[in-house]
C-alpha atoms as a PDB file:
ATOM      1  CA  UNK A   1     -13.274  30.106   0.679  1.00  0.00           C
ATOM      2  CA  UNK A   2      -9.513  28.626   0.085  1.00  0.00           C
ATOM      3  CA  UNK A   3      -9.587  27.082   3.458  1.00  0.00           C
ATOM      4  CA  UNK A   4     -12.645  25.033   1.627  1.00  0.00           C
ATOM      5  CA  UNK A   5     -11.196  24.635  -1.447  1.00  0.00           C
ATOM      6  CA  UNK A   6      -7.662  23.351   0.518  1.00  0.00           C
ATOM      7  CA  UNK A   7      -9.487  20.831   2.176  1.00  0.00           C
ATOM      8  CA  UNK A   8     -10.947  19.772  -1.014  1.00  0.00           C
ATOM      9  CA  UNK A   9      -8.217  19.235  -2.452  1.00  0.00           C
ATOM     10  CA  UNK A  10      -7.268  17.261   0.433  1.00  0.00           C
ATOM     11  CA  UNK A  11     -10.033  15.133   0.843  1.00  0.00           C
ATOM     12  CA  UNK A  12      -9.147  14.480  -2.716  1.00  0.00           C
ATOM     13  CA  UNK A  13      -5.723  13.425  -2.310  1.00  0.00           C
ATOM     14  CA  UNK A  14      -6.586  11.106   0.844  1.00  0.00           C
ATOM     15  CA  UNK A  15      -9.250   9.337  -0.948  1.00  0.00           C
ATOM     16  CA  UNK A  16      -6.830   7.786  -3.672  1.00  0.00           C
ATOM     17  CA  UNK A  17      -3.911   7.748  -0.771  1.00  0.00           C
ATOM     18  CA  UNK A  18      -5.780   5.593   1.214  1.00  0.00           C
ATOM     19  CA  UNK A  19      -6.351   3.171  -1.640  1.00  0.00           C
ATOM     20  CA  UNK A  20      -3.157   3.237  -3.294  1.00  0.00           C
ATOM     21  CA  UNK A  21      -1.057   0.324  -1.444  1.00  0.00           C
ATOM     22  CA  UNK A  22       2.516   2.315  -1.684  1.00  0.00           C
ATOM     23  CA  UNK A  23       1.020   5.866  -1.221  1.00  0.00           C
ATOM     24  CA  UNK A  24      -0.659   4.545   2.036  1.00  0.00           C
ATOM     25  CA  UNK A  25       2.226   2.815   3.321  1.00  0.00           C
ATOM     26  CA  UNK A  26       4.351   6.562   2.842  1.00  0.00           C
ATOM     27  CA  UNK A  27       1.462   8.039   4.627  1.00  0.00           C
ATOM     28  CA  UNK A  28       1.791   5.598   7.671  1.00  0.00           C
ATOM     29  CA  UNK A  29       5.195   6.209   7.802  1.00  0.00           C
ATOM     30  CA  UNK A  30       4.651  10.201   7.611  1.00  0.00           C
ATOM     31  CA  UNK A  31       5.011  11.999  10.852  1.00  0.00           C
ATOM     32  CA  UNK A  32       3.636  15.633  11.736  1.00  0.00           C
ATOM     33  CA  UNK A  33       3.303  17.747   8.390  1.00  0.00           C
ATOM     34  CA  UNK A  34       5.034  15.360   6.008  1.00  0.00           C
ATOM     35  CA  UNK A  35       1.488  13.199   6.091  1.00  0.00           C
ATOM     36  CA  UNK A  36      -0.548  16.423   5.054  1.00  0.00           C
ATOM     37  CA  UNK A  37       2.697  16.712   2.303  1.00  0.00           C
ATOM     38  CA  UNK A  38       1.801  13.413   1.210  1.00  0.00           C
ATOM     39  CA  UNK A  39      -1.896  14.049   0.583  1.00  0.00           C
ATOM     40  CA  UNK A  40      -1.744  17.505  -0.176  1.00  0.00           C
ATOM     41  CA  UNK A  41       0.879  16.631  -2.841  1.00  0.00           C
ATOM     42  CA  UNK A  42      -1.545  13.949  -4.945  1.00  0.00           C
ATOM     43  CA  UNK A  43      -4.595  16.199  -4.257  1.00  0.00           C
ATOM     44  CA  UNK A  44      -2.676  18.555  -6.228  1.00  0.00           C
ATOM     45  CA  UNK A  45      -1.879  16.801  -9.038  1.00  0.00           C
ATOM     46  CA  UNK A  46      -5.618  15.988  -9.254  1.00  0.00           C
ATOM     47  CA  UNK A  47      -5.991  19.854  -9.210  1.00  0.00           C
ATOM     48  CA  UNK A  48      -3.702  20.435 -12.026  1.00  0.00           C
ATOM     49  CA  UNK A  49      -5.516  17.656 -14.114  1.00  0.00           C
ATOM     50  CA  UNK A  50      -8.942  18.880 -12.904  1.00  0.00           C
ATOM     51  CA  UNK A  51      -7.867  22.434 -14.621  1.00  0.00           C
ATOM     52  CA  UNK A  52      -6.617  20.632 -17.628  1.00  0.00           C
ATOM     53  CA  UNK A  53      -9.562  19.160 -17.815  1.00  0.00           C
ATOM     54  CA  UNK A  54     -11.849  22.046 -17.267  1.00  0.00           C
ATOM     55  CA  UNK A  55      -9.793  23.629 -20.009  1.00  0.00           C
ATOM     56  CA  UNK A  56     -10.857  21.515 -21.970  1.00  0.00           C
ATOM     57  CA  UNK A  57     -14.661  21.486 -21.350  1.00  0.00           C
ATOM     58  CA  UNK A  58     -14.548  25.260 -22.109  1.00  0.00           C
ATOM     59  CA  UNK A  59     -13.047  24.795 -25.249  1.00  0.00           C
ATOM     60  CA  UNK A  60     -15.642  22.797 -26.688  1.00  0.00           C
ATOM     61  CA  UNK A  61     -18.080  25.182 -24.721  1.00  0.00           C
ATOM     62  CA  UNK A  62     -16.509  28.137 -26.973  1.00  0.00           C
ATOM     63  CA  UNK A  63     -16.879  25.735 -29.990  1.00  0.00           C
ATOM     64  CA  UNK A  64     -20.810  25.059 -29.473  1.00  0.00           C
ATOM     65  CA  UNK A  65     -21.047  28.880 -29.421  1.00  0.00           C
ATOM     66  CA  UNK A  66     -18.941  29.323 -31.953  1.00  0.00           C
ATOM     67  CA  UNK A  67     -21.102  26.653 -34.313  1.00  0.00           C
ATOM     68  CA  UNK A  68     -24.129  28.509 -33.399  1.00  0.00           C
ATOM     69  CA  UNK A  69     -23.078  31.540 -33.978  1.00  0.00           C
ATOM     70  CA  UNK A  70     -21.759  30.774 -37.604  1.00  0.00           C
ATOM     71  CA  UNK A  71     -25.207  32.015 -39.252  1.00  0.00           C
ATOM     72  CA  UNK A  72     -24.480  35.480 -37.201  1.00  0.00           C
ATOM     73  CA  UNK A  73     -21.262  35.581 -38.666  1.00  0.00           C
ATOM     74  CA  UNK A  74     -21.914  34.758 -41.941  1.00  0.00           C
ATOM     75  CA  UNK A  75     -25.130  38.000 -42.218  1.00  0.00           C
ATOM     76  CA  UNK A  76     -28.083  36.542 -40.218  1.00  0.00           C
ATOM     77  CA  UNK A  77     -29.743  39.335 -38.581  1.00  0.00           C
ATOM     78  CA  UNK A  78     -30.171  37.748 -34.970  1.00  0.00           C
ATOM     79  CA  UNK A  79     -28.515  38.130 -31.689  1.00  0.00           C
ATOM     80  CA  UNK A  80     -25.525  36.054 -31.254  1.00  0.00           C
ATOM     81  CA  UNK A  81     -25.439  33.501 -28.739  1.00  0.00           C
ATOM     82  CA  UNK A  82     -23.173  34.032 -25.437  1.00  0.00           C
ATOM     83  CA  UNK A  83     -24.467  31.523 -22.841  1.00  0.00           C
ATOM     84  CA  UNK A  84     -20.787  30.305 -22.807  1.00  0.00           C
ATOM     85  CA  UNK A  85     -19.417  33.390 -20.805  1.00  0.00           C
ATOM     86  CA  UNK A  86     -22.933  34.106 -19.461  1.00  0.00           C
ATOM     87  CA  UNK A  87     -23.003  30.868 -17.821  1.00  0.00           C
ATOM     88  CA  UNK A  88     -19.195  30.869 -16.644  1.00  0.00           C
ATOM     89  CA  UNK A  89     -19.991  34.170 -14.776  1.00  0.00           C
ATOM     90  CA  UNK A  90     -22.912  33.004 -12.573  1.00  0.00           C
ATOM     91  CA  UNK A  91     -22.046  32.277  -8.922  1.00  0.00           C
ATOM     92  CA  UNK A  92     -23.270  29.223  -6.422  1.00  0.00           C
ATOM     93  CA  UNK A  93     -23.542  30.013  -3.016  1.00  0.00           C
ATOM     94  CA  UNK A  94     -20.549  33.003  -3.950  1.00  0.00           C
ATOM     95  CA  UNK A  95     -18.347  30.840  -6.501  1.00  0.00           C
ATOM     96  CA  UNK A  96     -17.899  30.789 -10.211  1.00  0.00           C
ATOM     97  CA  UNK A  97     -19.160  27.693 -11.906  1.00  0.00           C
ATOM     98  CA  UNK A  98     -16.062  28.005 -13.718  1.00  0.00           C
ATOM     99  CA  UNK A  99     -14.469  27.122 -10.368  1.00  0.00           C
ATOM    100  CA  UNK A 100     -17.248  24.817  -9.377  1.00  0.00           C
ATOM    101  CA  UNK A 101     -16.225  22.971 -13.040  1.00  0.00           C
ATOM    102  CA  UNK A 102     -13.151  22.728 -12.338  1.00  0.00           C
ATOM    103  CA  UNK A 103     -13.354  21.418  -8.205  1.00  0.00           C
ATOM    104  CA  UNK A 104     -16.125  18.622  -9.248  1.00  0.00           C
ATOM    105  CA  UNK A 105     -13.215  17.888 -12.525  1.00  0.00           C
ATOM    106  CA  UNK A 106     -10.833  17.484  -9.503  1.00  0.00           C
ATOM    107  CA  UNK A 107     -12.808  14.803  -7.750  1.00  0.00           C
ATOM    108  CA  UNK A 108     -14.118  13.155 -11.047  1.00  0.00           C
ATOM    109  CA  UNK A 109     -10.237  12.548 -11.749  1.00  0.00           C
ATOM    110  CA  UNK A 110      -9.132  11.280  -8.056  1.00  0.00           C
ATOM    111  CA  UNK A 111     -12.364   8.829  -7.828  1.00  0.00           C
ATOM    112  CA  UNK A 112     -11.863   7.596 -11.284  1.00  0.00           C
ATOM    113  CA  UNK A 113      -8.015   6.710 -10.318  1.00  0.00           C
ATOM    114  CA  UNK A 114      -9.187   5.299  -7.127  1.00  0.00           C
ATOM    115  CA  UNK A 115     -12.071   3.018  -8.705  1.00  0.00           C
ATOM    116  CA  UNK A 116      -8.741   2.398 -11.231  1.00  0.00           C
ATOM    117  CA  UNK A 117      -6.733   1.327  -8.180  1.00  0.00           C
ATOM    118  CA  UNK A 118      -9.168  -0.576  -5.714  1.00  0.00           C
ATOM    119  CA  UNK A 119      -9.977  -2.731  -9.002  1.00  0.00           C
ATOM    120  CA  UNK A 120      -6.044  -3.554  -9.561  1.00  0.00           C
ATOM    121  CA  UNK A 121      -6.225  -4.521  -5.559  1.00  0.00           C
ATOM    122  CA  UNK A 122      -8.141  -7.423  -5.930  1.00  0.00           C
ATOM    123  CA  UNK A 123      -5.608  -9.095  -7.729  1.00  0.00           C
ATOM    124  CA  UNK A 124      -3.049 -10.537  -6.048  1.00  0.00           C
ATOM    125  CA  UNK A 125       0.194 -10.412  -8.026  1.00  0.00           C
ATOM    126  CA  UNK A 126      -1.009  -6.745  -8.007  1.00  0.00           C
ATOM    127  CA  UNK A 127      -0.686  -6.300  -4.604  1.00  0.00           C
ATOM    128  CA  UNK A 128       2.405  -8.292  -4.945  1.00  0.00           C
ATOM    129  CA  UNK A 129       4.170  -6.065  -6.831  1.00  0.00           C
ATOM    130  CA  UNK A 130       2.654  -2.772  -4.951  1.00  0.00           C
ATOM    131  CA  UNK A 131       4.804  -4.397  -2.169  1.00  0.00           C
ATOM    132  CA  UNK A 132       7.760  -4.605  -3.892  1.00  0.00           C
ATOM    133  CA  UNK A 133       7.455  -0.812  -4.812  1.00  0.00           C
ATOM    134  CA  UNK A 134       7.508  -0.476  -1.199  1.00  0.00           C
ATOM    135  CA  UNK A 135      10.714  -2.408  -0.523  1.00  0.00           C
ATOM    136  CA  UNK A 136      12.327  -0.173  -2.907  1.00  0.00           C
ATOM    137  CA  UNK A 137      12.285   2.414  -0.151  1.00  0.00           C
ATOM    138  CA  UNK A 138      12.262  -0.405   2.512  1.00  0.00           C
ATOM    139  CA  UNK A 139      14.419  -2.592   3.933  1.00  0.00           C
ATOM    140  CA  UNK A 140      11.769  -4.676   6.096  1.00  0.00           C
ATOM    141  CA  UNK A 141       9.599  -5.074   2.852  1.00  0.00           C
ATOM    142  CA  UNK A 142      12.546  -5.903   1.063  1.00  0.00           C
ATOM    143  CA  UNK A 143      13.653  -9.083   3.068  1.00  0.00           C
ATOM    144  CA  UNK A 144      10.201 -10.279   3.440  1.00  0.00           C
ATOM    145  CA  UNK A 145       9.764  -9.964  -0.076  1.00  0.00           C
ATOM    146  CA  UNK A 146      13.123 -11.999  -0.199  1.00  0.00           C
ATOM    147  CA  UNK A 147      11.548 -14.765   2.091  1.00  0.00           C
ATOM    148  CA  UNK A 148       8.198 -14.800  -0.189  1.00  0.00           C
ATOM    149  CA  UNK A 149      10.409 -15.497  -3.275  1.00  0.00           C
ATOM    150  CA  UNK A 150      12.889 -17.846  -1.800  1.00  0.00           C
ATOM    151  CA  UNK A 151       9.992 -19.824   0.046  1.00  0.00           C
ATOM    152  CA  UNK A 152      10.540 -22.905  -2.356  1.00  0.00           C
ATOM    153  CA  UNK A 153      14.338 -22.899  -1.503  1.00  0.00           C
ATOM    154  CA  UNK A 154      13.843 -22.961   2.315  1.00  0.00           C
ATOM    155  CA  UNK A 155      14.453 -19.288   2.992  1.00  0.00           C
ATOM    156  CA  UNK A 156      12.347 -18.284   5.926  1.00  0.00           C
ATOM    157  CA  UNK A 157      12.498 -15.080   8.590  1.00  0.00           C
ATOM    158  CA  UNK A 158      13.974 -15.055  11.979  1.00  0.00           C
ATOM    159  CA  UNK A 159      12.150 -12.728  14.208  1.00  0.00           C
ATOM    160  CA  UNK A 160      13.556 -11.699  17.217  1.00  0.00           C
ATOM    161  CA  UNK A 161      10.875  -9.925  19.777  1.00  0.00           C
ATOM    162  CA  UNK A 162      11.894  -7.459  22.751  1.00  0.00           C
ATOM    163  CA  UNK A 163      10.986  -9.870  24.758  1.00  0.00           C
ATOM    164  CA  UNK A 164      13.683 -12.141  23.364  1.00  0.00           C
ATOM    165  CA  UNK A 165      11.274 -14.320  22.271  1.00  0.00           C
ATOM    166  CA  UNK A 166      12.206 -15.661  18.741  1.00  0.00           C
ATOM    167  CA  UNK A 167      10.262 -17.177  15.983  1.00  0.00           C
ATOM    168  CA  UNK A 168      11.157 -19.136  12.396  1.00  0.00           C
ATOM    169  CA  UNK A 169       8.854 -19.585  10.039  1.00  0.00           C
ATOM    170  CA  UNK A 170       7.333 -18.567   6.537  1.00  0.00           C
ATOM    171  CA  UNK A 171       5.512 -15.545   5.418  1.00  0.00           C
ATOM    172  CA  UNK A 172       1.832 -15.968   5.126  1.00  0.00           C
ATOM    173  CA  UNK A 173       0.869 -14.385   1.826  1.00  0.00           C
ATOM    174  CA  UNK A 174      -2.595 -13.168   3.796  1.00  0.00           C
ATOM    175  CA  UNK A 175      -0.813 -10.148   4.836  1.00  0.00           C
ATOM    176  CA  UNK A 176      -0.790  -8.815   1.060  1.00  0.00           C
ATOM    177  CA  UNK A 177      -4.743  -9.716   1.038  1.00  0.00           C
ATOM    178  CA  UNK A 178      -5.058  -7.420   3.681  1.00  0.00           C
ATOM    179  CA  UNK A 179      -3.044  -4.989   2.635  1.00  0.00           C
ATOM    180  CA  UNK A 180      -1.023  -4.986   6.438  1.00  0.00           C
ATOM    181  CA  UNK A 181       1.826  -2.963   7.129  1.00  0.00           C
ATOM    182  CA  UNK A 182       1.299  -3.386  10.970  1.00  0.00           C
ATOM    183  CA  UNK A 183       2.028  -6.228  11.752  1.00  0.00           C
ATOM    184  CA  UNK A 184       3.551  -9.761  10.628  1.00  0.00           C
ATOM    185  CA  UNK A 185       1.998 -12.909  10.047  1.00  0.00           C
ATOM    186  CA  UNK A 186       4.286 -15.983   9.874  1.00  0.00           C
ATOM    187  CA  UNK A 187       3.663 -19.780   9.512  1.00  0.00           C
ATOM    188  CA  UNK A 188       6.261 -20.830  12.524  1.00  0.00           C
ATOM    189  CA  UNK A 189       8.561 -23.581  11.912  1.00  0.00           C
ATOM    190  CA  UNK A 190      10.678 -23.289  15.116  1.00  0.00           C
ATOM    191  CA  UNK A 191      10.166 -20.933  18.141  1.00  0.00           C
ATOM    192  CA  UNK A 192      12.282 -20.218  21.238  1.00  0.00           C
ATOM    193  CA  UNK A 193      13.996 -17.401  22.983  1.00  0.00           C
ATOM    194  CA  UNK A 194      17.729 -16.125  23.222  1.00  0.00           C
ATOM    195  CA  UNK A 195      20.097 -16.579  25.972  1.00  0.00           C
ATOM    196  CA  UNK A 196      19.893 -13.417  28.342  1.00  0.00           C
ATOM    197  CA  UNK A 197      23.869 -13.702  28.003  1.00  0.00           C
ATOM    198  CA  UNK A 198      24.771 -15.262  24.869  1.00  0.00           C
ATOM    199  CA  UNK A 199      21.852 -13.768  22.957  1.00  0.00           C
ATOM    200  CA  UNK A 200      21.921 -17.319  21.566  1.00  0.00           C
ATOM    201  CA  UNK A 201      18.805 -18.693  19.859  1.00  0.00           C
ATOM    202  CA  UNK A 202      17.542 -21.207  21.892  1.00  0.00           C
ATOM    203  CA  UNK A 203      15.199 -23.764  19.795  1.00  0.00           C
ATOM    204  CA  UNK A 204      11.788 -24.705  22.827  1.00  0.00           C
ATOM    205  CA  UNK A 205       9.009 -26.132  20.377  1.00  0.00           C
ATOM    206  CA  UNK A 206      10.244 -27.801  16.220  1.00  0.00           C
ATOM    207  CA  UNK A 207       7.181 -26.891  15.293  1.00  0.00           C
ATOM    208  CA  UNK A 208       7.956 -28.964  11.677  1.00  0.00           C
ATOM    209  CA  UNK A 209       8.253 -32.147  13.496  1.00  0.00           C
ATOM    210  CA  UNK A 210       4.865 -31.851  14.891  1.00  0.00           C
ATOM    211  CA  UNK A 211       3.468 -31.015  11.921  1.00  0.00           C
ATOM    212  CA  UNK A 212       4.937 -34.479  10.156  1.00  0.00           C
ATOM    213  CA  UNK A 213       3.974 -36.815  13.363  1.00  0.00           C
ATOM    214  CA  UNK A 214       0.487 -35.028  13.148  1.00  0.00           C
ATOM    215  CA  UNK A 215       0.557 -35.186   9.358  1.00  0.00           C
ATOM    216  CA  UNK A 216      -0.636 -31.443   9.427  1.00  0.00           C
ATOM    217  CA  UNK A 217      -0.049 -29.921   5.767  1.00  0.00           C
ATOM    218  CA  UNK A 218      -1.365 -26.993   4.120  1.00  0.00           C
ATOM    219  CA  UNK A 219      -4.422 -28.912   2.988  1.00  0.00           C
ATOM    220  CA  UNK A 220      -4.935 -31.366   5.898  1.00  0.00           C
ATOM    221  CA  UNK A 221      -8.438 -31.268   8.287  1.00  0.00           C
ATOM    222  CA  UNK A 222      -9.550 -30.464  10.434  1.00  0.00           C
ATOM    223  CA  UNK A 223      -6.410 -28.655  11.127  1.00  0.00           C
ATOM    224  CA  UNK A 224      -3.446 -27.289   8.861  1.00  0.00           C
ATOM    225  CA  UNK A 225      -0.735 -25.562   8.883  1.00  0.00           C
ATOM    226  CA  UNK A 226      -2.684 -22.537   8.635  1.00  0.00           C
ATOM    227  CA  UNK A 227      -4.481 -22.460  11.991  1.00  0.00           C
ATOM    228  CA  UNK A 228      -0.865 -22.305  13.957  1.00  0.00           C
ATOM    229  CA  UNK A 229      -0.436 -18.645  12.571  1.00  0.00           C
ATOM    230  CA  UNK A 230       1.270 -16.050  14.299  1.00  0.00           C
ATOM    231  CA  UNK A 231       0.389 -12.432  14.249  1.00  0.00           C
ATOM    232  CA  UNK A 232       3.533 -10.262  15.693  1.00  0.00           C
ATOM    233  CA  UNK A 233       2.777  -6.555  15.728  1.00  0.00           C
ATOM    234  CA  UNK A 234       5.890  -4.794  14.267  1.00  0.00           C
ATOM    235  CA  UNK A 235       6.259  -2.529  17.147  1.00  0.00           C
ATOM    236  CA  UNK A 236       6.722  -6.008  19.405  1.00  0.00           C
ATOM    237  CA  UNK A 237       9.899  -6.689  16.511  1.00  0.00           C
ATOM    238  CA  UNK A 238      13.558  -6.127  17.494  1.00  0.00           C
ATOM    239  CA  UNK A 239      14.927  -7.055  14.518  1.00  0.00           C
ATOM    240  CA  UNK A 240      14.278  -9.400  11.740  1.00  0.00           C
ATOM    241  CA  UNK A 241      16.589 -11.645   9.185  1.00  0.00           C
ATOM    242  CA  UNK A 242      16.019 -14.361   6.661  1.00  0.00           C
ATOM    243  CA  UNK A 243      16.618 -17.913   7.603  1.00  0.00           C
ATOM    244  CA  UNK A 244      17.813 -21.040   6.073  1.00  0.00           C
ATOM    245  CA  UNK A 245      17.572 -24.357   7.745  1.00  0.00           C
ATOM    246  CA  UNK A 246      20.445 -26.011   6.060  1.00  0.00           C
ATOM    247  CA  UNK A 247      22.657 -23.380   6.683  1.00  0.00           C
ATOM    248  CA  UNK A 248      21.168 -23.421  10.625  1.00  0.00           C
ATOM    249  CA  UNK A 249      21.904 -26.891  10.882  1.00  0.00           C
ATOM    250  CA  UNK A 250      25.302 -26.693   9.633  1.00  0.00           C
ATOM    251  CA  UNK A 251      25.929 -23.867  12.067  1.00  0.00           C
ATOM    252  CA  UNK A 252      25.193 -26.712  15.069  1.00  0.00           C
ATOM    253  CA  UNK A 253      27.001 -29.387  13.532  1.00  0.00           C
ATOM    254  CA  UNK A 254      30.085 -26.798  13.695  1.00  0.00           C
ATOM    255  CA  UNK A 255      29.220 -25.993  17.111  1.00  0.00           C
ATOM    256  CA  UNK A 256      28.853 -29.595  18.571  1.00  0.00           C
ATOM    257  CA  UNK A 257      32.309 -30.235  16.602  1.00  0.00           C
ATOM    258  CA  UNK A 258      33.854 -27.334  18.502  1.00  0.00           C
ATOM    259  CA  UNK A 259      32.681 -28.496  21.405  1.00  0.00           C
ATOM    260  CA  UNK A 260      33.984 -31.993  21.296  1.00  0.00           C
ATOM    261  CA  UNK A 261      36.969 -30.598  20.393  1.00  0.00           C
ATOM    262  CA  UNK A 262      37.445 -28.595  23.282  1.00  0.00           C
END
């Protein structure tokens, strides 16, 4: 009977988990018994507000009794009511419906926050910000986040791949509409690879001047910007850092100096 009521609980906990954007990211990151932690942890506070609750519908149980009852109290010749603890001590398939009350109070409370949450989902900025709860705790989240909010100033992400493959370009804000913590999807501006001894970025494809000669924006047709997305699966990542493309360029001027120079 507690191995049912355990899962429950559970089930409970996973249902708003899986719907909360923060709580699900946690539980991605959980390995071995920290991921049943992470559920069984919100399932239980469901459980606690489930009893609160059920408290409180046998209160008011008592006080229909009680209201019912006055006329007893007060010299009426009749048989008082008990239905309240006459009810509370019948049994369903061998449990109380005091404890069925209180399970089916449970899963009222962990739907009704998850119908709360899915509906704050479908706004953006929502989603948004659920993100930057994230990057509180990590520091991937954090410099995309960064990125996203420095988009207008030029700030995009350098992503280096194990394959030494290497990418520029902007975040695409359709990762937070579908609520991805997999992988990356980036607008690229510049692609190329690193130097198998220098490790030094090596620009292939400006992906920027294409798009001007083409005069592909985020608006044009039949093509825009939009249809030269890449999707890089984080475990494909080596590492990952914002990019500017003044500072970039300054960084080659200095270079082609140096060389000269020498």
């Amino acid at each position: 009977m507690w191995a049912l009521i355990i899962v429950f609980v559970l089930i409970c906990g996973y249902i708003y988990v899986d719907t909360h954007i923060p709580s699900r990211y946690k539980l991605n990151k959980a390995v071995g018994w920290n991921a049943y932690f992470c559920v069984g942890a919100k399932g239980g506070y469901f459980l606690i507000l489930g009893i609160v609750l059920t408290v409180v519908i046998v209160f008011y149980l008592y006080v229909i009794q009680f209201i019912f009852n006055v006329p007893h109290y007060l010299g009426a010749n009749y048989s008082p009511f008990t239905f309240s603890g006459d009810f509370l001590k019948e049994r369903l398939f061998g449990i109380s419906y005091l404890s069925l009350i209180c399970l089916g109070c449970t899963a009222f409370v962990s739907i009704s926050q998850t119908y709360t949450v899915r509906n704050e989902n479908n706004a953006l900025q929502t989603r948004i910000n659920a993100f930057r709860e994230i990057a509180k705790d990590s520091a991937i989240e954090k410099i995309l986040l960064d990125s996203l909010d420095k988009m207008e100033d030029g700030l995009m992400l350098l992503i280096s791949l194990k394959s030494r493959k290497v990418y520029v370009g902007m975040l695409d804000i359709a990762r937070f509409d579908g609520l991805d913590t997999n992988t990356l999807v980036i607008i690229p501006v510049m692609s190329g690879y690193r130097d198998k001894d220098t490790m030094t970025f090596i620009v292939e494809h400006n992906y920027t001047e294409h798009y001007d000669k083409e005069g592909i924006t985020l608006t044009s047709e039949p093509l825009s910007v939009f249809h030269f997305r890449h999707v890089l699966p984080f475990d494909q990542i080596e590492s990952l850092s914002l990019f500017n493309t003044n500072t970039y360029q300054k960084f080659q001027e200095s270079i082609k100096e140096k060389e000269k120079t020498d």
